[in-house]
N, C-alpha and C. Protein backbone atom coordinates (compact mmCIF):
# COMPACT_ATOMS: atom_id res chain seq x y z
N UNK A 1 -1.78 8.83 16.53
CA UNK A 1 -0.75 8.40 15.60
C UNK A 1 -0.21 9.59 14.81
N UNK A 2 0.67 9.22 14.34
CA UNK A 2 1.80 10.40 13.73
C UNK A 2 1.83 9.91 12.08
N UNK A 3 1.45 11.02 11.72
CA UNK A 3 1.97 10.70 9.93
C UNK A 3 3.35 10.79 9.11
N UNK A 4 3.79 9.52 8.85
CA UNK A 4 4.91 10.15 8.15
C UNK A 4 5.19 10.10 6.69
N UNK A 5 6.40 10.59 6.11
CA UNK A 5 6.38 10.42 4.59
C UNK A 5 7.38 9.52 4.00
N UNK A 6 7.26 9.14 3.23
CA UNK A 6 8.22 8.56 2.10
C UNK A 6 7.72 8.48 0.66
N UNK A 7 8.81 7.92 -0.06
CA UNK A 7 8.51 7.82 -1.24
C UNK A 7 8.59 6.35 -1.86
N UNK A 8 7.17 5.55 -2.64
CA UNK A 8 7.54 4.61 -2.38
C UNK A 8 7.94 4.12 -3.93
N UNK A 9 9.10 3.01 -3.47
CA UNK A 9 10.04 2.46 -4.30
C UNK A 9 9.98 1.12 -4.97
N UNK A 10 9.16 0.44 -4.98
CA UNK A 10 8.42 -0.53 -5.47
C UNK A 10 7.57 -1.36 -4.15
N UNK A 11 6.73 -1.19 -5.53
CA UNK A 11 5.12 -2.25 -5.26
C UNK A 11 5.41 -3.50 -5.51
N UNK A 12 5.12 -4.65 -4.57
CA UNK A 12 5.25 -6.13 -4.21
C UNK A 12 4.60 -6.54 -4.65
N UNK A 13 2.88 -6.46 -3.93
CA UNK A 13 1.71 -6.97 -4.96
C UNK A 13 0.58 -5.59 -4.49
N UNK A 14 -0.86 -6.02 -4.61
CA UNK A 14 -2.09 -5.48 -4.63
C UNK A 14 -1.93 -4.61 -2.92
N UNK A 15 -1.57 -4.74 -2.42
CA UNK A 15 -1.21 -4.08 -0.80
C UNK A 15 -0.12 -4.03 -0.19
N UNK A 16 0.93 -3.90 -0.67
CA UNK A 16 2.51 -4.07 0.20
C UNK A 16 3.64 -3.44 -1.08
N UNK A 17 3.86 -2.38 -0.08
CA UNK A 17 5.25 -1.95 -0.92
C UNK A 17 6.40 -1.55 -0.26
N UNK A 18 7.44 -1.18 -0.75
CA UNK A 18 8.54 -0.95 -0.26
C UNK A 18 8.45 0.51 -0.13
N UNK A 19 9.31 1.64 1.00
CA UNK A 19 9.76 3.06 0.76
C UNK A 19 11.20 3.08 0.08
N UNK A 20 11.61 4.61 0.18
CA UNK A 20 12.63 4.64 0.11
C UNK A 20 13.68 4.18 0.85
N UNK A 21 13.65 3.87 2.34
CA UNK A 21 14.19 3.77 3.37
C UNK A 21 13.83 2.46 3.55
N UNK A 22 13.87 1.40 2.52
CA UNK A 22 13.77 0.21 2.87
C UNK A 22 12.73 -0.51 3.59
N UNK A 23 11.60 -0.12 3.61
CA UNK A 23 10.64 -0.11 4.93
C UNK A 23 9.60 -0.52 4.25
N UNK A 24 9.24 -1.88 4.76
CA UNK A 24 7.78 -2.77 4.31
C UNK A 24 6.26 -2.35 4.96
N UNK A 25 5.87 -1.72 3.97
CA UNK A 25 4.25 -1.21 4.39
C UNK A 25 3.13 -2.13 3.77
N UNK A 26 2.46 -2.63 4.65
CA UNK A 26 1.40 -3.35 3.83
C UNK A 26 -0.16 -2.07 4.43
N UNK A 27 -1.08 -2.28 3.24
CA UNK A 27 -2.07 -1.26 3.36
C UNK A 27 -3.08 -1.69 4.66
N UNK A 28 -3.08 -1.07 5.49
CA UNK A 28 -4.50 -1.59 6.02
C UNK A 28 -5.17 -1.66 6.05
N UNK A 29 -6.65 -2.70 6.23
CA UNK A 29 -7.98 -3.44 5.98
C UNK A 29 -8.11 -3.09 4.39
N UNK A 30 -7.04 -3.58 3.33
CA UNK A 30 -7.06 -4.04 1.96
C UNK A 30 -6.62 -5.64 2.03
N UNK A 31 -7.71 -6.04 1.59
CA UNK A 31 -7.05 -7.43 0.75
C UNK A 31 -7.19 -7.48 -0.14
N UNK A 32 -5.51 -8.31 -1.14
CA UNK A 32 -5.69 -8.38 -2.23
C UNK A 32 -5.26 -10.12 -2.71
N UNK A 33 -5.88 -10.30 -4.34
CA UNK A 33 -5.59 -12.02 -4.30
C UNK A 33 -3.84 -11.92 -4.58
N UNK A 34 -3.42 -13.11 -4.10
CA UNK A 34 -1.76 -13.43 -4.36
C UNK A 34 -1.71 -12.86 -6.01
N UNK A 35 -0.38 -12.60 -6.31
CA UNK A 35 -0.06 -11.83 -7.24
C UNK A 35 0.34 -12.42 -8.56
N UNK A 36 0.22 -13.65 -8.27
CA UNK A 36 0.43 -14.72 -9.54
C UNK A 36 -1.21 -14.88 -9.97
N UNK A 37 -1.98 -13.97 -10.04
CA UNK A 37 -3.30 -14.31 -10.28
C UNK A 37 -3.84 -13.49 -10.95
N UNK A 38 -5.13 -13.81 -12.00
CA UNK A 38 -5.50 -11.86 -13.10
C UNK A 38 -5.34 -11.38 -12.18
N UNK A 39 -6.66 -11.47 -11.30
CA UNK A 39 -6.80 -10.45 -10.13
C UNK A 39 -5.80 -9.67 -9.50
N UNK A 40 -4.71 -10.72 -8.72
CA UNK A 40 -3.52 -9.88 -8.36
C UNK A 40 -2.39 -9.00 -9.04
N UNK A 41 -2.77 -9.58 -10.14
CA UNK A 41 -2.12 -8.62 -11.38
C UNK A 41 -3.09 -6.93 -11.02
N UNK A 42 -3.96 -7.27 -11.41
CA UNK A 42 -4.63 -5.70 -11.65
C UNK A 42 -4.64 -4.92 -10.41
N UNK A 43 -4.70 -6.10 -9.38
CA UNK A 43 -4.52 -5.23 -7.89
C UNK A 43 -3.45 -4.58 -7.83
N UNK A 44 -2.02 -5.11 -8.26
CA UNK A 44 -0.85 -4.49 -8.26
C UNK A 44 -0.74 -3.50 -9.46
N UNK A 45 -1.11 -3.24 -10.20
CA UNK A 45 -1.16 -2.19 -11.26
C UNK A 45 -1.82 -1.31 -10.57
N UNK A 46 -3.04 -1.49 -10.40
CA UNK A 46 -3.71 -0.38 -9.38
C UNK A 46 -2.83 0.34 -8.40
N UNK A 47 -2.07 -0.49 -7.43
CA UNK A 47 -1.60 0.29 -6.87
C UNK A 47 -0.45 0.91 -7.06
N UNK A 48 0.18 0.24 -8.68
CA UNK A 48 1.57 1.35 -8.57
C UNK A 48 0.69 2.34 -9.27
N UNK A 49 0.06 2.52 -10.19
CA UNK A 49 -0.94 3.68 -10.51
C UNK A 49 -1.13 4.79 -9.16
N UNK A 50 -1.66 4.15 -8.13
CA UNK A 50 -1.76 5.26 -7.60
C UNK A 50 -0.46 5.84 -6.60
N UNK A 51 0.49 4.93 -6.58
CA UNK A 51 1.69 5.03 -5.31
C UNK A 51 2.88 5.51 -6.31
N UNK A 52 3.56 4.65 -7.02
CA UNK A 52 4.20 4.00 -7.21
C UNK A 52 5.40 5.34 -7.61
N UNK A 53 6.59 5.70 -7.34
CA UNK A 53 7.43 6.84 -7.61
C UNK A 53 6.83 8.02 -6.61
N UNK A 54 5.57 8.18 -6.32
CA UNK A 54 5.16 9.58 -5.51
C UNK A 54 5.51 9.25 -4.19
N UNK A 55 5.54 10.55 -3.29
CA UNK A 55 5.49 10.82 -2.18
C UNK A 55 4.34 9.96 -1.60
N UNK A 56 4.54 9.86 -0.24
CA UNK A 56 3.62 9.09 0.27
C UNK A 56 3.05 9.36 1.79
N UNK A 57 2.25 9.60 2.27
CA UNK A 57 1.95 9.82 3.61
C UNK A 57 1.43 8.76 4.61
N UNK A 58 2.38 8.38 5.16
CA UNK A 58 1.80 6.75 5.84
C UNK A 58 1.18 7.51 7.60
N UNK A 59 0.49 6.39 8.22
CA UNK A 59 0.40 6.16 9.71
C UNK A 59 0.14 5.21 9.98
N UNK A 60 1.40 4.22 11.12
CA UNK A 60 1.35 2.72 10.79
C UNK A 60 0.38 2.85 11.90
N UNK A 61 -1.15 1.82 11.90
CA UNK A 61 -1.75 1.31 13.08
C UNK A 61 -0.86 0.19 13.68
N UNK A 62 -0.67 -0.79 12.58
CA UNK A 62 0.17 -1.98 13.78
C UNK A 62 1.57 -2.55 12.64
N UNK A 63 2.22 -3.39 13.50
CA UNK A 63 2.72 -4.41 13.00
C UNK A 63 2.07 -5.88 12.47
N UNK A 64 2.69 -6.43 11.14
CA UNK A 64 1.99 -7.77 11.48
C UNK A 64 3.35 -8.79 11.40
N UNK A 65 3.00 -10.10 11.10
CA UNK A 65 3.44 -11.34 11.82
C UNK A 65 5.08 -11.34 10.80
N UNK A 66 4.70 -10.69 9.31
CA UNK A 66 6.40 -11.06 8.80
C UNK A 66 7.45 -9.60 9.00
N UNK A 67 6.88 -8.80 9.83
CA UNK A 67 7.79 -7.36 10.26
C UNK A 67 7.20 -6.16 9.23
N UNK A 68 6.16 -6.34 8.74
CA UNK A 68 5.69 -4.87 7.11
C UNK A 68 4.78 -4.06 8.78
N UNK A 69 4.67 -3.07 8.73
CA UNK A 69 4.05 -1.97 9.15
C UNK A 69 2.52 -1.94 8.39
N UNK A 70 1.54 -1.89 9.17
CA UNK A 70 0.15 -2.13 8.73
C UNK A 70 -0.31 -0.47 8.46
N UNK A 71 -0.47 0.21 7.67
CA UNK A 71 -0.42 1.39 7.83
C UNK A 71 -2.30 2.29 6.70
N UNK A 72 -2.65 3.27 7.35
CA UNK A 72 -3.09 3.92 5.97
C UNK A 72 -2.53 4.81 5.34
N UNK A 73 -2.86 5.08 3.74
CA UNK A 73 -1.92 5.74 2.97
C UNK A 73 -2.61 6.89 2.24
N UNK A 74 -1.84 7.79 1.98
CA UNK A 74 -1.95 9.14 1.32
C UNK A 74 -1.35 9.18 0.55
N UNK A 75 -1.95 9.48 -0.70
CA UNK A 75 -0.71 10.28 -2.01
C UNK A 75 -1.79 12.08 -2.22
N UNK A 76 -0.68 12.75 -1.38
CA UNK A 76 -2.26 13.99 -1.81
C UNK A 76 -3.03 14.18 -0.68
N UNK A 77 -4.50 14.72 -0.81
CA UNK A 77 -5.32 14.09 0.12
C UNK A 77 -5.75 12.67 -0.31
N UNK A 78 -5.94 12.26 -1.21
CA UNK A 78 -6.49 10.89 -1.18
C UNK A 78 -6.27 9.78 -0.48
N UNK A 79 -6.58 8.98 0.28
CA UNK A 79 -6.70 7.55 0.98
C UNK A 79 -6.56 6.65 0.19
N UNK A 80 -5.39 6.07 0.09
CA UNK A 80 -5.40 4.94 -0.93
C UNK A 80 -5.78 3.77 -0.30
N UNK A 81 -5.72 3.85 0.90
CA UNK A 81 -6.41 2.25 1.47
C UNK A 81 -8.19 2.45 0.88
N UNK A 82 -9.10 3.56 0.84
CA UNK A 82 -10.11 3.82 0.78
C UNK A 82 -10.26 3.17 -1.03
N UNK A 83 -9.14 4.18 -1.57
CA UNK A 83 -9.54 3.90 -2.82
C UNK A 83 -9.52 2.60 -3.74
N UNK A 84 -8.37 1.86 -2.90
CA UNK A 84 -8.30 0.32 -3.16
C UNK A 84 -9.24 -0.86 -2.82
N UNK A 85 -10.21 -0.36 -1.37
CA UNK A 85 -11.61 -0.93 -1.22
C UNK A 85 -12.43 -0.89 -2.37
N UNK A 86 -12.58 0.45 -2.82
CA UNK A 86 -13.57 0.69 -3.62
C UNK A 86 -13.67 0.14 -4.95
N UNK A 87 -12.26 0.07 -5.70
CA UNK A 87 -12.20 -1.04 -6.37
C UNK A 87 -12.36 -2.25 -6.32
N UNK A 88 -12.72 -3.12 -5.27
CA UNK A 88 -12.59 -4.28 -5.29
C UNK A 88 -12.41 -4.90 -3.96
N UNK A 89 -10.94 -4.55 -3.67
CA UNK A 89 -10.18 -4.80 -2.83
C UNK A 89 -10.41 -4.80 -1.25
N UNK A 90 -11.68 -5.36 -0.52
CA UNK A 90 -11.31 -5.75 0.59
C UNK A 90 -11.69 -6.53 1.52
């Protein structure tokens, strides 16, 4: 797989955001609770904390069923799919 970049432009909820280029990334092997929930609240804070305005280094593994790109993520070296497990999240 090939890494690519963007910058991402808003966070949806706890795992799925938008790029610049319009392009739906959801994190892969993160789950987070629906976003009307504490939980999904803090999941989505978490992740504009770590995403949210920066550069971004994606590599999509798959597609899933509503068209978002299943991808893992980089801000940096860091793994944000890693770091969103570790909180909580998976």
């Amino acid at each position: 797989m090939v890494k690519k970049i963007a910058i991402c432009e808003n966070v949806i909820n706890g795992n799925t955001f938008i790029t610049s280029h319009d392009f739906r990334i959801r994190l892969a092997r993160v789950k987070t609770p629906p976003v009307n929930t504490t939980d999904g609240i803090k999941a989505k804070m978490l992740l504009e904390a770590f995403i949210s305005g920066n550069v971004v280094d994606y590599e999509v593994i798959s597609k899933d069923n509503d068209g978002s790109s299943l991808a893992e993520i980089w801000v940096r070296d860091k793994n944000i799919n890693d770091a969103m497990i570790s909180a909580g999240f998976k």
